[in-house]
PDB file of N, CA and C in Angstrom:
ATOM      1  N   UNK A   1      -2.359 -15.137  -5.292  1.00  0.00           N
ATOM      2  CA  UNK A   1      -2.843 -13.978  -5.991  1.00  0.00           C
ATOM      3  C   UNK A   1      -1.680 -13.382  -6.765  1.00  0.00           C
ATOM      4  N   UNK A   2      -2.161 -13.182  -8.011  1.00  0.00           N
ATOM      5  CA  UNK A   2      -0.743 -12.285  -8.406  1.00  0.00           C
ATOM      6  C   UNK A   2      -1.827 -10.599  -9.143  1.00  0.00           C
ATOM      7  N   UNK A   3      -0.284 -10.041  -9.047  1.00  0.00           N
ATOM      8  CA  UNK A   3      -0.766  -8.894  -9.129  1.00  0.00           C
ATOM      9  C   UNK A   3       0.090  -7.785 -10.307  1.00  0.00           C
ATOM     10  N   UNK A   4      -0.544  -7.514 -11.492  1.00  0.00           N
ATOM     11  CA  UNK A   4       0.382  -6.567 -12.201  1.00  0.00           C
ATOM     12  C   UNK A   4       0.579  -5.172 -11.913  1.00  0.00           C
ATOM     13  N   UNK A   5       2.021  -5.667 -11.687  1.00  0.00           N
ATOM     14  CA  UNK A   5       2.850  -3.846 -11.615  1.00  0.00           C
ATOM     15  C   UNK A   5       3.594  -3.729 -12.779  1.00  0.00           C
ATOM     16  N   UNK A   6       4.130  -2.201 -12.363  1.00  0.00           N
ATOM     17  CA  UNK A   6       4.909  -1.245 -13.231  1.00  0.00           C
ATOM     18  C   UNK A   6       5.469  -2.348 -14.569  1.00  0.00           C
ATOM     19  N   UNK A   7       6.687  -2.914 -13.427  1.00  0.00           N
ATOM     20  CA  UNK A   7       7.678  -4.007 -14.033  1.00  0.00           C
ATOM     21  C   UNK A   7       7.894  -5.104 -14.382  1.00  0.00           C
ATOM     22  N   UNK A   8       6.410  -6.061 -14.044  1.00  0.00           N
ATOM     23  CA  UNK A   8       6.436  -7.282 -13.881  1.00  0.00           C
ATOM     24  C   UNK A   8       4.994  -7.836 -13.202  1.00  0.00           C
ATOM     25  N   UNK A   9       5.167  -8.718 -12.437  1.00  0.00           N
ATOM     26  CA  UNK A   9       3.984  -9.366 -11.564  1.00  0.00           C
ATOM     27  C   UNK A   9       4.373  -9.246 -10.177  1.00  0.00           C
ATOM     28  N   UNK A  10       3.774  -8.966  -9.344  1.00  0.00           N
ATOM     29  CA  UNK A  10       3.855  -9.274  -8.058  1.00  0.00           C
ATOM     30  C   UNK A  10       2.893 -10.692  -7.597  1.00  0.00           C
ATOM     31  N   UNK A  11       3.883 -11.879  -7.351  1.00  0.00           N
ATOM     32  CA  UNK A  11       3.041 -13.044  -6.376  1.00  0.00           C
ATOM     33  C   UNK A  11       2.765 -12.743  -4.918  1.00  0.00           C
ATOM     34  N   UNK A  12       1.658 -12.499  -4.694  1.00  0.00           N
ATOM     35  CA  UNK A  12       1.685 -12.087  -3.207  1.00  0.00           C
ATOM     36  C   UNK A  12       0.935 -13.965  -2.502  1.00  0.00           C
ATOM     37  N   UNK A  13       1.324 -14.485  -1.521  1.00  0.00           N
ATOM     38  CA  UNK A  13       0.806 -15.310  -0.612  1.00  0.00           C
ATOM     39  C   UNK A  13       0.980 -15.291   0.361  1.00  0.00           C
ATOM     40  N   UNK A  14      -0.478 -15.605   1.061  1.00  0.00           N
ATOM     41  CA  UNK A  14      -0.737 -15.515   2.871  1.00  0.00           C
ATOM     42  C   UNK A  14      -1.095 -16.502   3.322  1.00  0.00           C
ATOM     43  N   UNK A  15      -0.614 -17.193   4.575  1.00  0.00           N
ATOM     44  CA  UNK A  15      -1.136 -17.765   5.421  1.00  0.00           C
ATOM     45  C   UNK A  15      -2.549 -17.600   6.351  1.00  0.00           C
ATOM     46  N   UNK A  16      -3.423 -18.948   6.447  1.00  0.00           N
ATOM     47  CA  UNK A  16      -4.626 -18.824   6.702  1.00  0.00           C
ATOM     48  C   UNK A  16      -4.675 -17.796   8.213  1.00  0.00           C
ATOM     49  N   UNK A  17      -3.696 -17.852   8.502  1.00  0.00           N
ATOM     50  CA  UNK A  17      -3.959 -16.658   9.530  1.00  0.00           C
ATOM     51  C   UNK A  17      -4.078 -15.565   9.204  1.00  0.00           C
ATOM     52  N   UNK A  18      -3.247 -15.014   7.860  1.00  0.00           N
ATOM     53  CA  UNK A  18      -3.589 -13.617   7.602  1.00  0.00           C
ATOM     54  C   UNK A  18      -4.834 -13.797   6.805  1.00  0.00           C
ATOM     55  N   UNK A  19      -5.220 -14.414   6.267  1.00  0.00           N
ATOM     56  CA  UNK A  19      -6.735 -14.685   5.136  1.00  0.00           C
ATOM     57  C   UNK A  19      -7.841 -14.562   5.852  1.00  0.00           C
ATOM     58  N   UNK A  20      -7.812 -15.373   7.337  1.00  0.00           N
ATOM     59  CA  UNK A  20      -9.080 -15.123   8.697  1.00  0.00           C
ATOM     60  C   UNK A  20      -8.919 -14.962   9.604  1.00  0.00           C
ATOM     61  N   UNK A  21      -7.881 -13.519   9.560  1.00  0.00           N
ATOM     62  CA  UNK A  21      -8.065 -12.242  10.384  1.00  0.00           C
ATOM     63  C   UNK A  21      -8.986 -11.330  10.138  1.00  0.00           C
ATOM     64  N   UNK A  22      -9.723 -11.338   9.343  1.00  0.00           N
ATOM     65  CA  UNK A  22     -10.914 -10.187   8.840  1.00  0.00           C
ATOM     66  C   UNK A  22     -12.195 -10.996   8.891  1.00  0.00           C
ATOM     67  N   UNK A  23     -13.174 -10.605   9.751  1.00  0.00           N
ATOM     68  CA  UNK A  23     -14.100 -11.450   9.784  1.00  0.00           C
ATOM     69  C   UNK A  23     -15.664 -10.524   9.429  1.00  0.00           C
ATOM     70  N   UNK A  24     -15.480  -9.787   9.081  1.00  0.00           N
ATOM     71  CA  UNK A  24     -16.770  -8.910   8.226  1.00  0.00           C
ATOM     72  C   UNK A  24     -16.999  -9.099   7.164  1.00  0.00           C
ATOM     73  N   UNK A  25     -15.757  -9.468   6.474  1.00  0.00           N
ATOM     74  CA  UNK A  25     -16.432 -10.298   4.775  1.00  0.00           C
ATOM     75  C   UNK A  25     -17.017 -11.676   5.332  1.00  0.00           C
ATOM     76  N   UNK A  26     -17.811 -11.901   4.205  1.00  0.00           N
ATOM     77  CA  UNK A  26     -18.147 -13.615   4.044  1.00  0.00           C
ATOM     78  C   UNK A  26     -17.287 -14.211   3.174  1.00  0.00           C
ATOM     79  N   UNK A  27     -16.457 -14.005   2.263  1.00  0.00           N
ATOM     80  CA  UNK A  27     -15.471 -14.491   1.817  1.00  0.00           C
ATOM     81  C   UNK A  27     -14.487 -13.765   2.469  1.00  0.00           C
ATOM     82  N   UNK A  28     -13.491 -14.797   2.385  1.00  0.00           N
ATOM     83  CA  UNK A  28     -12.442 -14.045   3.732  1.00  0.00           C
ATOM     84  C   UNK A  28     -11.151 -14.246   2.950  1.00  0.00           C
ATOM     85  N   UNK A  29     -11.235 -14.064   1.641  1.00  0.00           N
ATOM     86  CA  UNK A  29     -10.080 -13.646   0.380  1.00  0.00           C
ATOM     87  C   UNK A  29     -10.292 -12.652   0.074  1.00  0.00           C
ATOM     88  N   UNK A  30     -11.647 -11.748   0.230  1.00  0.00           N
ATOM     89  CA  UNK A  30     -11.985 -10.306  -0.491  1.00  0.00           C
ATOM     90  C   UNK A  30     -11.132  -9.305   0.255  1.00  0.00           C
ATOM     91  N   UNK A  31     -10.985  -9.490   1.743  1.00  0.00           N
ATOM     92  CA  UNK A  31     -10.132  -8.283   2.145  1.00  0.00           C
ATOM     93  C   UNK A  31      -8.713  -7.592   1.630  1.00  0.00           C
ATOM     94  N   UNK A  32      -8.381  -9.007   1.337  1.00  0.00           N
ATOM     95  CA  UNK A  32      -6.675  -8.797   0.913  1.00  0.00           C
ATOM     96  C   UNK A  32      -6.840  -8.578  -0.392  1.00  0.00           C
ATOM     97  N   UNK A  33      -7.918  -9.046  -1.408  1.00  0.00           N
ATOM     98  CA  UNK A  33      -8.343  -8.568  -3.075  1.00  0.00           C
ATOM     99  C   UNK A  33      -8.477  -7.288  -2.371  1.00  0.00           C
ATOM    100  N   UNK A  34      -9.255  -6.616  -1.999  1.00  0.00           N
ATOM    101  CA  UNK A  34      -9.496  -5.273  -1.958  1.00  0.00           C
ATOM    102  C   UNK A  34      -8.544  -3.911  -1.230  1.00  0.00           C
ATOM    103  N   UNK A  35      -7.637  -4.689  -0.218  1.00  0.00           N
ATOM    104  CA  UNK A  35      -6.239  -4.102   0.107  1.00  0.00           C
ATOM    105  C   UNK A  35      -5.439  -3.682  -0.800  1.00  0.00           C
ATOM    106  N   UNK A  36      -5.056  -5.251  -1.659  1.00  0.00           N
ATOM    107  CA  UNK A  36      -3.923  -4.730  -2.802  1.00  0.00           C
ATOM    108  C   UNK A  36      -4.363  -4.313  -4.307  1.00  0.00           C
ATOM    109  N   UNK A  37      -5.497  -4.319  -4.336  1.00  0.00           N
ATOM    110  CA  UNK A  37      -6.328  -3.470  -5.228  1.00  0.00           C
ATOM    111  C   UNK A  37      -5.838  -1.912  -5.093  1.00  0.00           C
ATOM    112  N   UNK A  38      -5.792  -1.325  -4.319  1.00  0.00           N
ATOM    113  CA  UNK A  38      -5.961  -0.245  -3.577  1.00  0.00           C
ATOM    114  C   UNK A  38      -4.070   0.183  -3.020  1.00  0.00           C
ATOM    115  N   UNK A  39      -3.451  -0.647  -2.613  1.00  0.00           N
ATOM    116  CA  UNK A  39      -1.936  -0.581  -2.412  1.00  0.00           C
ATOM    117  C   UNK A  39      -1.183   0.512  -3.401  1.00  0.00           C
ATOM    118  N   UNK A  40      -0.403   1.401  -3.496  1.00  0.00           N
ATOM    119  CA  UNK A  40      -0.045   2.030  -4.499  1.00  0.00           C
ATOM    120  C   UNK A  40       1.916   1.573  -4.730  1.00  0.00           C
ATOM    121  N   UNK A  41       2.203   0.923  -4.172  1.00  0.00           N
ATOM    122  CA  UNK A  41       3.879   0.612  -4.013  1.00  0.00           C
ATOM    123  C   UNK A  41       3.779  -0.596  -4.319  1.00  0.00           C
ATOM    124  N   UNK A  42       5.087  -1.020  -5.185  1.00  0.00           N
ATOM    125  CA  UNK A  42       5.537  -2.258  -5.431  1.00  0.00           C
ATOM    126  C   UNK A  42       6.668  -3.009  -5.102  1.00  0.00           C
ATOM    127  N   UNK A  43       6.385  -2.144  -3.903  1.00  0.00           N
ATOM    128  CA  UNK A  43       7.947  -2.822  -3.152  1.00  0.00           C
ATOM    129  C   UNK A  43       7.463  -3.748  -2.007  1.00  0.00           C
ATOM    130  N   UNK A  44       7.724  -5.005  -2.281  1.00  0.00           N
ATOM    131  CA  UNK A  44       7.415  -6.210  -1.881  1.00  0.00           C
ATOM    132  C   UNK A  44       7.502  -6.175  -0.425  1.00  0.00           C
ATOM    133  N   UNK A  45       8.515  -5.722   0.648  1.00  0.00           N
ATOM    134  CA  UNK A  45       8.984  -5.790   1.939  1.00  0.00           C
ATOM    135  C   UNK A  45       7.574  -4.862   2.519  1.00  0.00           C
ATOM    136  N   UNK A  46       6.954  -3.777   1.894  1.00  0.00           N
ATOM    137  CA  UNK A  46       6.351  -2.555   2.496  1.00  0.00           C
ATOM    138  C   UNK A  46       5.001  -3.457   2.335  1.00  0.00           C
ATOM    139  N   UNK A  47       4.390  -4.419   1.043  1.00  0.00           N
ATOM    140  CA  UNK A  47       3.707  -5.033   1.063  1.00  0.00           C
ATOM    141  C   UNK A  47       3.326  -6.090   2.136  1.00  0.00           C
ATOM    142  N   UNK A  48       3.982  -7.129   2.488  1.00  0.00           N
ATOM    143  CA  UNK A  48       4.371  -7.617   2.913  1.00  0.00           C
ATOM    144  C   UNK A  48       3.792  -6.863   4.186  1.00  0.00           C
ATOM    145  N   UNK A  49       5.067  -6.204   5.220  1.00  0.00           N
ATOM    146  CA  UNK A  49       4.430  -5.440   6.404  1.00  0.00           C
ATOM    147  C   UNK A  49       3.195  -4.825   6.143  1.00  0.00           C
ATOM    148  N   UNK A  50       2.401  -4.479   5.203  1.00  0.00           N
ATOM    149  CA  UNK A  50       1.243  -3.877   5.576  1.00  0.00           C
ATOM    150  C   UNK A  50       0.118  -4.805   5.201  1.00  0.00           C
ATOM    151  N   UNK A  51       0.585  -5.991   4.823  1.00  0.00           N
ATOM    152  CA  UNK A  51      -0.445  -7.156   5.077  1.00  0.00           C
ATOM    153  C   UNK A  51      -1.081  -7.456   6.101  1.00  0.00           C
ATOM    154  N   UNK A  52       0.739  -7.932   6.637  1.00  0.00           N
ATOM    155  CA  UNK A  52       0.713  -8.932   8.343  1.00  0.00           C
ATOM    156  C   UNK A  52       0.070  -7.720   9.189  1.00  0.00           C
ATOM    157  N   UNK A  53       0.710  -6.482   9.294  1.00  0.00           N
ATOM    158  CA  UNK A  53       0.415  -5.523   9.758  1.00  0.00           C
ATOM    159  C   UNK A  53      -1.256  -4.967   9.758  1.00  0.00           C
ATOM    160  N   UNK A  54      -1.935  -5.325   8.563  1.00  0.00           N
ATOM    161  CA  UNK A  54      -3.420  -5.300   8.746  1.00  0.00           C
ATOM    162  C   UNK A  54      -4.198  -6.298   9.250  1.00  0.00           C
ATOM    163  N   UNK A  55      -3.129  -7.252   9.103  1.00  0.00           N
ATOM    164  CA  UNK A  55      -4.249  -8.855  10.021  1.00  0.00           C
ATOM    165  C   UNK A  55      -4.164  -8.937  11.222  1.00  0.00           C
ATOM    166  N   UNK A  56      -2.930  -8.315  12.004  1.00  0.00           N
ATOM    167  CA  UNK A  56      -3.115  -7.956  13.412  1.00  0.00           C
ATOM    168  C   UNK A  56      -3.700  -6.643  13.982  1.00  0.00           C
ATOM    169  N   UNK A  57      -3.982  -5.693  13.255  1.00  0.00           N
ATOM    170  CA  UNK A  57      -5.172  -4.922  13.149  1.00  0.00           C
ATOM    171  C   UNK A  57      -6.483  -5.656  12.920  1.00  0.00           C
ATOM    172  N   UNK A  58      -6.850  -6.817  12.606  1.00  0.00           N
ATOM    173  CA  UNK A  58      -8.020  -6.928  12.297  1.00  0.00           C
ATOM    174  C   UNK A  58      -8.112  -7.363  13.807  1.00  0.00           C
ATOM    175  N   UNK A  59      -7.536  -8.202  14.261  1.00  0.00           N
ATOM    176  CA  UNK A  59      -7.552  -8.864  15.958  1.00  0.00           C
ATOM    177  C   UNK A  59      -7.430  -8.121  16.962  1.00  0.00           C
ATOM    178  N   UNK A  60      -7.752  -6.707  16.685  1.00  0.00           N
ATOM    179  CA  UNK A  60      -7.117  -5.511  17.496  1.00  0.00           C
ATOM    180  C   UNK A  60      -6.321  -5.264  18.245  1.00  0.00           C
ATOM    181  N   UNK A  61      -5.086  -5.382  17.160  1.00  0.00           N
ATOM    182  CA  UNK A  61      -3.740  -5.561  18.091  1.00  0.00           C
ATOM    183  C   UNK A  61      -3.438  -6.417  18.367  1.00  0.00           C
ATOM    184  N   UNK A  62      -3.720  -7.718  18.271  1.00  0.00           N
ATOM    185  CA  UNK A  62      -3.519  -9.245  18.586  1.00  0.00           C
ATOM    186  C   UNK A  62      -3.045 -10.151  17.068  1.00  0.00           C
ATOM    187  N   UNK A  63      -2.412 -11.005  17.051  1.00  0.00           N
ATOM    188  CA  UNK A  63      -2.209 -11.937  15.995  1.00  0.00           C
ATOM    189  C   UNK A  63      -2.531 -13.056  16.900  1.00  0.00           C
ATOM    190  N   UNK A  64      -4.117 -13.483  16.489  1.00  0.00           N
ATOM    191  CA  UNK A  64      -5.054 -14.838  16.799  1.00  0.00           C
ATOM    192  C   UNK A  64      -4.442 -15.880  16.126  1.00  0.00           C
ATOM    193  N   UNK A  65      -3.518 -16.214  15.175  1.00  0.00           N
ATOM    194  CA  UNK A  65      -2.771 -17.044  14.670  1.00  0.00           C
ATOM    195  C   UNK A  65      -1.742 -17.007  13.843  1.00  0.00           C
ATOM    196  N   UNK A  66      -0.840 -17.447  13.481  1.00  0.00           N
ATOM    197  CA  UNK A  66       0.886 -17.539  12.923  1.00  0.00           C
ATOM    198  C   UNK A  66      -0.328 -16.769  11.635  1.00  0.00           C
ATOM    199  N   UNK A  67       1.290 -15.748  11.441  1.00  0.00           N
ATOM    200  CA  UNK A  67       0.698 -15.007  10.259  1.00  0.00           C
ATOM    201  C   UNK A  67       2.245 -15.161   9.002  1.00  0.00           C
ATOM    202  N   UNK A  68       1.666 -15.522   8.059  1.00  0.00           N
ATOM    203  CA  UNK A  68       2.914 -15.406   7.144  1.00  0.00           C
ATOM    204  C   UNK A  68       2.729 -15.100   6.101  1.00  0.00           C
ATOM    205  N   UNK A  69       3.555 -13.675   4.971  1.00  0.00           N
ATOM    206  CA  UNK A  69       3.263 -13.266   3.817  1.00  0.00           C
ATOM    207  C   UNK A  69       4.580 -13.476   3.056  1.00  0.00           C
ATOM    208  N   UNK A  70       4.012 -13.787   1.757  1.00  0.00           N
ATOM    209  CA  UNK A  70       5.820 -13.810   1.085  1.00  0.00           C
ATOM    210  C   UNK A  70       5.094 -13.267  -0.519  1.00  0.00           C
ATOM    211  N   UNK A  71       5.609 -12.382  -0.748  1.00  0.00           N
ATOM    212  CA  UNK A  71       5.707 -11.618  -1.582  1.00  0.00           C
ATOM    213  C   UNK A  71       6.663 -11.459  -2.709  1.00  0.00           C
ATOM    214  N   UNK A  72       6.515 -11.932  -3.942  1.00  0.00           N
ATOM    215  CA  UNK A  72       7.988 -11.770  -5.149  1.00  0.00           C
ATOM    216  C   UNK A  72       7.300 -11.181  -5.927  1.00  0.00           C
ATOM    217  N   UNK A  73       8.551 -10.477  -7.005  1.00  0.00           N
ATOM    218  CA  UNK A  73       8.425  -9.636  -7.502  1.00  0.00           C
ATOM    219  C   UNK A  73       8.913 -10.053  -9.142  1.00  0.00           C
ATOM    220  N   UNK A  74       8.190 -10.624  -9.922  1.00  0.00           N
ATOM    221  CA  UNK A  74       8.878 -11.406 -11.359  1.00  0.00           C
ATOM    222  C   UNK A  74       9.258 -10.145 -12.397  1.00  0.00           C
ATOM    223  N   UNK A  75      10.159  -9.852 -12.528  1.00  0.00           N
ATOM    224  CA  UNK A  75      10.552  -9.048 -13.300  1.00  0.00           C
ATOM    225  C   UNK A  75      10.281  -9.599 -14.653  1.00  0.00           C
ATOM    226  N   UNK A  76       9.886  -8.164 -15.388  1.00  0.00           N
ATOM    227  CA  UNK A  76       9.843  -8.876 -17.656  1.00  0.00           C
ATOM    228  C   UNK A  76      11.332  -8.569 -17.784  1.00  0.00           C
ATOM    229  N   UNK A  77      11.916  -9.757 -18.871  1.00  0.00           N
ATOM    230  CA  UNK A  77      13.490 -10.361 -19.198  1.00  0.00           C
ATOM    231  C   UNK A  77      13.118  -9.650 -20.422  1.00  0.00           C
TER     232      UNK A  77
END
């Protein structure tokens, strides 16, 4: 997914653990579309933690599987 900010693009990618940790959508890409829809910071690290940080919220308090987010930030040259 990428995402335009202020300065550039943000690439955000998750591991299928963070993608189906949310199991109330039927597509199980809409949660994280509709998270960083909604995100107001473009600081990649805070992103990032409040990803992983919502997919072990979805397991209530549990991470049901390896969760991994990596987040860059492409600056315009």
């Amino acid at each position: 997914m990428i995402k335009i900010c202020h300065g550039g693009e943000l690439i955000i990618m998750c591991s299928d653990g963070v993608i189906e940790s949310n199991t109330e959508y039927s597509s199980k890409e809409l949660w994280v579309k509709d998270l960083l829809e909604n995100i107001e910071t473009e600081d990649v690290q805070k992103i990032a933690d409040l990803l992983v940080n919502e997919a072990i919220d979805n397991g209530l308090g549990i991470a049901r599987d390896d969760m991994t987010v990596l987040v860059a930030k492409v600056e315009n040259v």
